[in-house]
Protein backbone atom coordinates (compact mmCIF):
# COMPACT_ATOMS: atom_id res chain seq x y z
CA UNK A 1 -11.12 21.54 -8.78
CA UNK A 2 -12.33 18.47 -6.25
CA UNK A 3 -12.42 19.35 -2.83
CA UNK A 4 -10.05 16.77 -0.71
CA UNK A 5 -9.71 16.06 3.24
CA UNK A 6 -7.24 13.75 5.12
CA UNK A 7 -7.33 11.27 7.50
CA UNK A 8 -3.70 10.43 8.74
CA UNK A 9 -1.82 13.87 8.23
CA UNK A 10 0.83 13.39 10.34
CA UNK A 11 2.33 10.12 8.66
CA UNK A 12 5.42 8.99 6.57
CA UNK A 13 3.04 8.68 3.91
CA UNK A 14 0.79 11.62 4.15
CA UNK A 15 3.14 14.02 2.03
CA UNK A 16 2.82 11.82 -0.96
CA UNK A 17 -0.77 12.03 -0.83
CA UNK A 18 -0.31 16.27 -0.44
CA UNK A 19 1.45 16.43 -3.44
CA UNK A 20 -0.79 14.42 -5.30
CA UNK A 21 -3.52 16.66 -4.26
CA UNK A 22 -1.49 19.74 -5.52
CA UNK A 23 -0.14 18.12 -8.79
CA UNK A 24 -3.63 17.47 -10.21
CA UNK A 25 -4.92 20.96 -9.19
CA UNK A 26 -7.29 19.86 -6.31
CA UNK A 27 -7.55 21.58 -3.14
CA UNK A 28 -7.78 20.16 0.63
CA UNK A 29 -9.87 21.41 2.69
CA UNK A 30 -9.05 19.58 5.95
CA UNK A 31 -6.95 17.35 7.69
CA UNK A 32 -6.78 15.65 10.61
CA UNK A 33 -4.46 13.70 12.88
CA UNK A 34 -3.59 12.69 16.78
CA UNK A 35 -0.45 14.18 16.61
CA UNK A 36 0.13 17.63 15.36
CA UNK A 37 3.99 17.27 13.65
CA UNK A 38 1.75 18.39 10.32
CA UNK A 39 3.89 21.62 9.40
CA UNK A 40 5.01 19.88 5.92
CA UNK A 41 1.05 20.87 4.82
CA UNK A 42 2.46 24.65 4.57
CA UNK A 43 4.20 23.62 1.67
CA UNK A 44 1.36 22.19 0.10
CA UNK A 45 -2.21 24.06 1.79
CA UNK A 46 -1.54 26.46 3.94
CA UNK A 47 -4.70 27.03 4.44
CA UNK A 48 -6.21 23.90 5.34
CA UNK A 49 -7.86 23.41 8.66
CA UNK A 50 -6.43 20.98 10.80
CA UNK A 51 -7.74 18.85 14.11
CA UNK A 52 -6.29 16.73 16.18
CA UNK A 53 -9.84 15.28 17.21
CA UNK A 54 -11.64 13.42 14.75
CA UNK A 55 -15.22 14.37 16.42
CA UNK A 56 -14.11 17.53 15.71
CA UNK A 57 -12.98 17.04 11.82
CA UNK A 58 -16.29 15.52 11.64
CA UNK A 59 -18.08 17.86 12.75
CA UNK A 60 -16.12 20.41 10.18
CA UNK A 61 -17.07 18.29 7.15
CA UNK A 62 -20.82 18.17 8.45
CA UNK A 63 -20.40 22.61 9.13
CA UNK A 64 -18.83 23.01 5.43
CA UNK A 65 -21.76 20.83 4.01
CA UNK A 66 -25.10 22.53 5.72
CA UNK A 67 -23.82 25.64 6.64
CA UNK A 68 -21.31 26.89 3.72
CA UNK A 69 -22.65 24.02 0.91
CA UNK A 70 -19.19 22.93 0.69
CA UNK A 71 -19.26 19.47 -0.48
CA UNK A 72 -15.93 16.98 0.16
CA UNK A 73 -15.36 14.85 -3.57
CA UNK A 74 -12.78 12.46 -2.19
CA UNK A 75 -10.80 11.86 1.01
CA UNK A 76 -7.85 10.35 1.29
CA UNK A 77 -6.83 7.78 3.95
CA UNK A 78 -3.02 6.92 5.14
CA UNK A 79 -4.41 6.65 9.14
CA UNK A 80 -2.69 3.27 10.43
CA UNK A 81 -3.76 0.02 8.77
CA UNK A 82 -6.09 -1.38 11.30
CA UNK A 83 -8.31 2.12 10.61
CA UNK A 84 -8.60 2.08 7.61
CA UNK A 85 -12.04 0.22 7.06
CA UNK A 86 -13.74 2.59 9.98
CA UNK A 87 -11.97 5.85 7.76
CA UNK A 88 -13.15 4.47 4.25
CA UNK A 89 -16.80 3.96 5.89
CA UNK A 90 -16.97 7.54 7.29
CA UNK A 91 -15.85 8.62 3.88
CA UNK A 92 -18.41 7.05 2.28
CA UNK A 93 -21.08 8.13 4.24
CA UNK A 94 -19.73 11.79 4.44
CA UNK A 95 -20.78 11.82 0.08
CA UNK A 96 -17.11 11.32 -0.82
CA UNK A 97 -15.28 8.16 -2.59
CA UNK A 98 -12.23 7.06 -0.49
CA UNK A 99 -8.30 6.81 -1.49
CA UNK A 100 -6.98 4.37 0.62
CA UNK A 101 -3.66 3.47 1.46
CA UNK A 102 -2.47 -0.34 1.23
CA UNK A 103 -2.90 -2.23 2.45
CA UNK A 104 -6.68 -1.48 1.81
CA UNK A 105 -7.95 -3.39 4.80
CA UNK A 106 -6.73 -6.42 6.68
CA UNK A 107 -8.88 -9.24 5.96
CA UNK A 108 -10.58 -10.50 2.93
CA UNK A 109 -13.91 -10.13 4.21
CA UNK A 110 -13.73 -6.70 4.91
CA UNK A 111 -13.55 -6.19 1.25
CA UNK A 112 -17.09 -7.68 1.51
CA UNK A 113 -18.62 -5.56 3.70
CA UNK A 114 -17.56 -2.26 2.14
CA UNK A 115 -18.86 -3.29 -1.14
CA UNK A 116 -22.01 -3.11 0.57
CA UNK A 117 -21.55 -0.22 1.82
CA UNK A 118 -20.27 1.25 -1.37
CA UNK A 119 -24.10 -0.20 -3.05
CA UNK A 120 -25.66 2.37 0.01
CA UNK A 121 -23.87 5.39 -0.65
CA UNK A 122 -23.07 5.37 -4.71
CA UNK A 123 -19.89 5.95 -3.59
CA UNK A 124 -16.73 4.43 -4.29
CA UNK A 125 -13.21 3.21 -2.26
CA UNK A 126 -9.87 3.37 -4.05
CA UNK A 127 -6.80 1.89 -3.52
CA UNK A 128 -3.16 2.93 -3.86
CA UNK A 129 -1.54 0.47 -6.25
CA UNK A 130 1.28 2.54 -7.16
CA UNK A 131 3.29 -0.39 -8.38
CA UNK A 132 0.70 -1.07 -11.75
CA UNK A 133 1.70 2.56 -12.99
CA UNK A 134 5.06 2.19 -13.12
CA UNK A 135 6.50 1.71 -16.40
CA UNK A 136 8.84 -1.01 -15.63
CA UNK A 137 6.04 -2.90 -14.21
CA UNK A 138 3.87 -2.17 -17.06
CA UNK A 139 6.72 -3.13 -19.75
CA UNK A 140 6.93 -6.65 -17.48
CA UNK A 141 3.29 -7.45 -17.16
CA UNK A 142 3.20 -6.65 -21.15
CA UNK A 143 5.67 -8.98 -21.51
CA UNK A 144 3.95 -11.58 -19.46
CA UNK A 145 0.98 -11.38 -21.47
CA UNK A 146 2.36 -12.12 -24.64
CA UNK A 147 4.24 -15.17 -23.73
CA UNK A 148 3.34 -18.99 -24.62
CA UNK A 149 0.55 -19.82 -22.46
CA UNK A 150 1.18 -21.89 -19.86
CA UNK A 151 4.83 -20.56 -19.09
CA UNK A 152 6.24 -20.19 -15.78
CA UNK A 153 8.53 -17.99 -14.87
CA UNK A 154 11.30 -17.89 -12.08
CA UNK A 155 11.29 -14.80 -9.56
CA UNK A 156 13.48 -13.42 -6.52
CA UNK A 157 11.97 -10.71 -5.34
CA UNK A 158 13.35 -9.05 -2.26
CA UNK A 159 12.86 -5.82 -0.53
CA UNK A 160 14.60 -4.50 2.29
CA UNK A 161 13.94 -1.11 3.76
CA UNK A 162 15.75 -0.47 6.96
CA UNK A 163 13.68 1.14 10.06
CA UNK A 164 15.13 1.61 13.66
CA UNK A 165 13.98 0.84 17.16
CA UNK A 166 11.21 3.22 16.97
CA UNK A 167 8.60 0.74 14.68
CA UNK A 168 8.51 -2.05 17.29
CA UNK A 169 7.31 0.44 19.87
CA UNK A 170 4.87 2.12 16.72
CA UNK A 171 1.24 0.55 15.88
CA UNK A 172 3.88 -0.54 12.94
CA UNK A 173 4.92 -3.58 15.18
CA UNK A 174 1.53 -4.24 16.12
CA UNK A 175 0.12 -7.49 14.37
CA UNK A 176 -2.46 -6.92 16.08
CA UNK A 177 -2.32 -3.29 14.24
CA UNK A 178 -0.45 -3.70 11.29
CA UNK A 179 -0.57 -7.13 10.04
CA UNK A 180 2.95 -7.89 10.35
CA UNK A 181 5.50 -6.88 8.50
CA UNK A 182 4.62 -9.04 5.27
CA UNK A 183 1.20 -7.11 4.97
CA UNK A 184 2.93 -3.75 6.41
CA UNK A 185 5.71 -3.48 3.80
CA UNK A 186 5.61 -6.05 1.41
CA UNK A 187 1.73 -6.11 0.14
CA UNK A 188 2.01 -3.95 -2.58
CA UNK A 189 4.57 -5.88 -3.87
CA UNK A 190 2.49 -8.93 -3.45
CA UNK A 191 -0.39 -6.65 -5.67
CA UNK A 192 1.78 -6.32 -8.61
CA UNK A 193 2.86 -10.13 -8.97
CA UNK A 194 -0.83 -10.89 -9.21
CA UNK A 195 -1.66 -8.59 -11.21
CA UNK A 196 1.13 -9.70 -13.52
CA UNK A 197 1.12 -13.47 -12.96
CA UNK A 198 -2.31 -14.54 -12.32
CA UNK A 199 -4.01 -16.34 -9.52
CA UNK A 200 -2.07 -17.69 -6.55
CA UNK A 201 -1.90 -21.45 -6.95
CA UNK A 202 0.32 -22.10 -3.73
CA UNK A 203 1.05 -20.11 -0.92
CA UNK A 204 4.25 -21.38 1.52
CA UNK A 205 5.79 -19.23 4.55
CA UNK A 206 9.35 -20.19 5.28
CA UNK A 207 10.04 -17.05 7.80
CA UNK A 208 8.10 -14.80 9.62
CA UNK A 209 9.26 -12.88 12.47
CA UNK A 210 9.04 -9.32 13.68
CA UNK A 211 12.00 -7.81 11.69
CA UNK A 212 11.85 -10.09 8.63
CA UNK A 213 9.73 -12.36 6.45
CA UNK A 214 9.87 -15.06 3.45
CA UNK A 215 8.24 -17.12 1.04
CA UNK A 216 7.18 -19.34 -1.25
CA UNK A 217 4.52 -17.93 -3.82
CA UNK A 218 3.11 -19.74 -7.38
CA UNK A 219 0.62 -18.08 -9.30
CA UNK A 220 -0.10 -19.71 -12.95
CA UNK A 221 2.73 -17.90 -14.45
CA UNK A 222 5.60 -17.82 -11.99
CA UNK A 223 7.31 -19.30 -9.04
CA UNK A 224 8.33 -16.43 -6.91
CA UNK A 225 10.72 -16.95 -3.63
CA UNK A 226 10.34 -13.53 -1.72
CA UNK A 227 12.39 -12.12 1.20
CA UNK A 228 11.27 -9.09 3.30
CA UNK A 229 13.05 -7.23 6.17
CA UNK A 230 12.99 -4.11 8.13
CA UNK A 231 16.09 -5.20 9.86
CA UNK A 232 19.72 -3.11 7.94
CA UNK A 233 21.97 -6.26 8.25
CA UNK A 234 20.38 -8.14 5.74
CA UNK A 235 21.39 -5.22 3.07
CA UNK A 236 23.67 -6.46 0.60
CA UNK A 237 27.01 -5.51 0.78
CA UNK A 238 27.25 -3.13 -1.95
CA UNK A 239 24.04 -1.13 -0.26
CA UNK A 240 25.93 -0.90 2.66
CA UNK A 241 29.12 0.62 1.58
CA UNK A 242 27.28 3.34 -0.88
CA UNK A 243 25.23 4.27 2.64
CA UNK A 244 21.89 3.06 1.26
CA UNK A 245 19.63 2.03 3.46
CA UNK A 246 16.79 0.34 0.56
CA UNK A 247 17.40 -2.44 -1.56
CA UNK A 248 14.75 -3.51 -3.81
CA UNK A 249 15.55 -6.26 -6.91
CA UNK A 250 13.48 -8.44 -8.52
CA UNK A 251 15.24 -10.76 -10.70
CA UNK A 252 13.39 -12.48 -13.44
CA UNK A 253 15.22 -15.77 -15.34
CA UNK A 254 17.86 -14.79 -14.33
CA UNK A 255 17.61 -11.18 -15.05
CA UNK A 256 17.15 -8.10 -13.09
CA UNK A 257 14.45 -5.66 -13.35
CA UNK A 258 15.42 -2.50 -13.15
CA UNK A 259 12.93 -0.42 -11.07
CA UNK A 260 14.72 0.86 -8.76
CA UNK A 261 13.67 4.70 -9.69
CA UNK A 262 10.50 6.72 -10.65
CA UNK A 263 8.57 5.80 -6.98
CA UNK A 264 7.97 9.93 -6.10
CA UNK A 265 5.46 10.52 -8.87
CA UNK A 266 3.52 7.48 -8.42
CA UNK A 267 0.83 8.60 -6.41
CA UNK A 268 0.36 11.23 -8.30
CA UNK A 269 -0.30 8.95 -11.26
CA UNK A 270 -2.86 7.03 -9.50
CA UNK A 271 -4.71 10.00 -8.32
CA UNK A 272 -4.70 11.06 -11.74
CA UNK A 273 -6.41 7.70 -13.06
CA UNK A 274 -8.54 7.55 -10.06
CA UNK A 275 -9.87 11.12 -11.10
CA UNK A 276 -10.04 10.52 -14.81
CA UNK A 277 -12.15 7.65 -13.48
CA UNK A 278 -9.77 4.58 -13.72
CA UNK A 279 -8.71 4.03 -10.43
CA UNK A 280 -8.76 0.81 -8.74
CA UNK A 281 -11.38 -0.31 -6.48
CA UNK A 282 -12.08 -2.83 -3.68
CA UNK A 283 -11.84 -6.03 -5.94
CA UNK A 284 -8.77 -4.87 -7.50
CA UNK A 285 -7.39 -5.08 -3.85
CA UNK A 286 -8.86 -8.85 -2.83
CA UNK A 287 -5.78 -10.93 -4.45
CA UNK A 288 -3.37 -9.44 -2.11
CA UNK A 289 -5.17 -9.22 0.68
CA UNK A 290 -6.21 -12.81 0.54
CA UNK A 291 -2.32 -13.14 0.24
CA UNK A 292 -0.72 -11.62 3.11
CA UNK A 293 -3.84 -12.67 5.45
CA UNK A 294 -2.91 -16.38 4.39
CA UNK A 295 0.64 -15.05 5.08
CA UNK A 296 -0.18 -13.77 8.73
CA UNK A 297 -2.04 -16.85 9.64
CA UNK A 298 -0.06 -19.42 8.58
CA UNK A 299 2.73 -21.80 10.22
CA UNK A 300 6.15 -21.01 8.74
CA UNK A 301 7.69 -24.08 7.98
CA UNK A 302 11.76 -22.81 8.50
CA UNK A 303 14.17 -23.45 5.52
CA UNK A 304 12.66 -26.48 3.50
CA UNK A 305 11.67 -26.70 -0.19
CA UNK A 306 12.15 -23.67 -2.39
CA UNK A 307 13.14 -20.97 -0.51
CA UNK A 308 15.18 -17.53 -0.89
CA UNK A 309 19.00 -17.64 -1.16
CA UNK A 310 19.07 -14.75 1.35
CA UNK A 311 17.58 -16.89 4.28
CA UNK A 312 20.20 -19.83 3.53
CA UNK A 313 23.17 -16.78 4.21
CA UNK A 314 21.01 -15.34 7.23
């Protein structure tokens, strides 16, 4: 049994990371978070400590260590994005590897400087890549690989997850904070097509505003036109009228990927590879980070070339 704490308790995606815990027979220890709407741990460790006051989780972890010889084995990070390179580094040098929410950090060369700080402590950072375990992916990238080389294939990819008012007034419509919404929502997504298509040859924003974003991406073995939004009117139709309020399609030649299930076990699948020792680590995260950073910093050039259908309806 590995002995777990958490940084970020009180978030959207802090019960994911819970039930990972539980579902690979680990225990946590402690958690902490500002804001103390954290009852959902009951159903998960009831009888983890909790702080609202990181000095004071600190100072827990160092008690359990010299006092009770209670050593933490991993802790796991879903603390808002721009934190997440201070909370991997006090893993690290609390003796414990880091699982990390994406995106992993914000800039490229962040990447950099924890690697160093990985060489100092012999211990590792992890990232949450949910999107290489699942099996559709995997059947895709598999298919990928054994196509003529050179071949280039033709992707829409578009993912729309409605929020309300309250994630302008969040860190979540921070740039500053968050990274926008291309890096907020959509870098996971930007993960799996290169780790399925290869390097990114060409990198074009059309749109990029505070509720929505699109693209223009070619890697060496596909042309992908992406559309993000946070914003419910640019569900399709048929999501509307069945009450959905998360559309996610990526169609391929042509042909849509079905995907659209098997997301509530993923974490627990990563956590299981990252324990087993396969997890992936800080350079597994560089592509897209070096992605939606280019994304966040560059000059969208409105609706010319080869952009998504869904901006020439919206």
């Amino acid at each position: 049994m590995k002995n777990f704490a958490l940084v970020g308790a009180a978030g959207y995606i802090a019960p994911r990371h819970m039930k990972a815990i539980k579902d690979t027979g680990n225990n946590l220890l402690a958690a902490v978070d500002k804001t103390d709407s954290v009852g959902i741990i009951d159903s998960y460790f009831p009888n983890a400590d909790f702080f609202v006051e990181f000095e004071r989780f600190d100072r827990h972890i160092e008690k359990l260590k010299y006092d009770s010889n209670v050593f933490l084995d991993y802790v796991s990070i879903c603390s808002p994005n721009y934190l997440h390179d201070a909370h991997i580094r006090f893993a690290l040098r609390s003796g414990a590897d880091a699982i990390c929410e994406k995106p992993l950090v914000l800039n490229p060369w962040n990447i950099d400087k924890l690697q160093k700080v990985e060489e100092k402590t012999g211990k590792k950072v992890y990232n949450i890549l949910q999107l290489r375990v699942h099996p559709s992916i995997i059947e895709l990238k598999r298919k990928v690989d054994n196509s003529p080389k050179g071949t280039k294939f033709e992707v829409d990819l578009t993912y729309l997850t409605s929020r309300g008012h309250w994630y302008q007034t969040s860190w979540k419509g921070d740039l500053e904070k968050s990274g926008g919404i291309a890096t907020n929502i959509g870098v996971h997504f930007y993960d799996m097509l290169g780790w399925i298509f290869g390097d990114v040859q060409e990198n074009i924003v059309h749109v990029h505003e505070k509720d929505r974003a699109a693209g223009y991406l070619e890697f060496e073995n596909a042309r992908v036109r992406w559309f993000l939004s946070i914003n419910s009117k640019y569900l399709p139709p048929e999501a509307q009228e069945q009450g959905k309020t998360t559309f996610r399609s990526i169609i391929i030649n042509g042909e849509e990927l079905e995907f659209s299930g098997g997301f509530t076990d993923l974490h627990s699948m990563v956590y299981r590879d990252i324990i087993d020792g396969r997890g992936y680590g800080l350079e597994a995260a560089r592509r897209a980070i070096e992605i939606v950073h280019e994304i966040r910093n560059s000059k969208p050039i409105g609706l010319k070339g080869d952009y998504h259908s869904s901006l020439f309806f919206n």
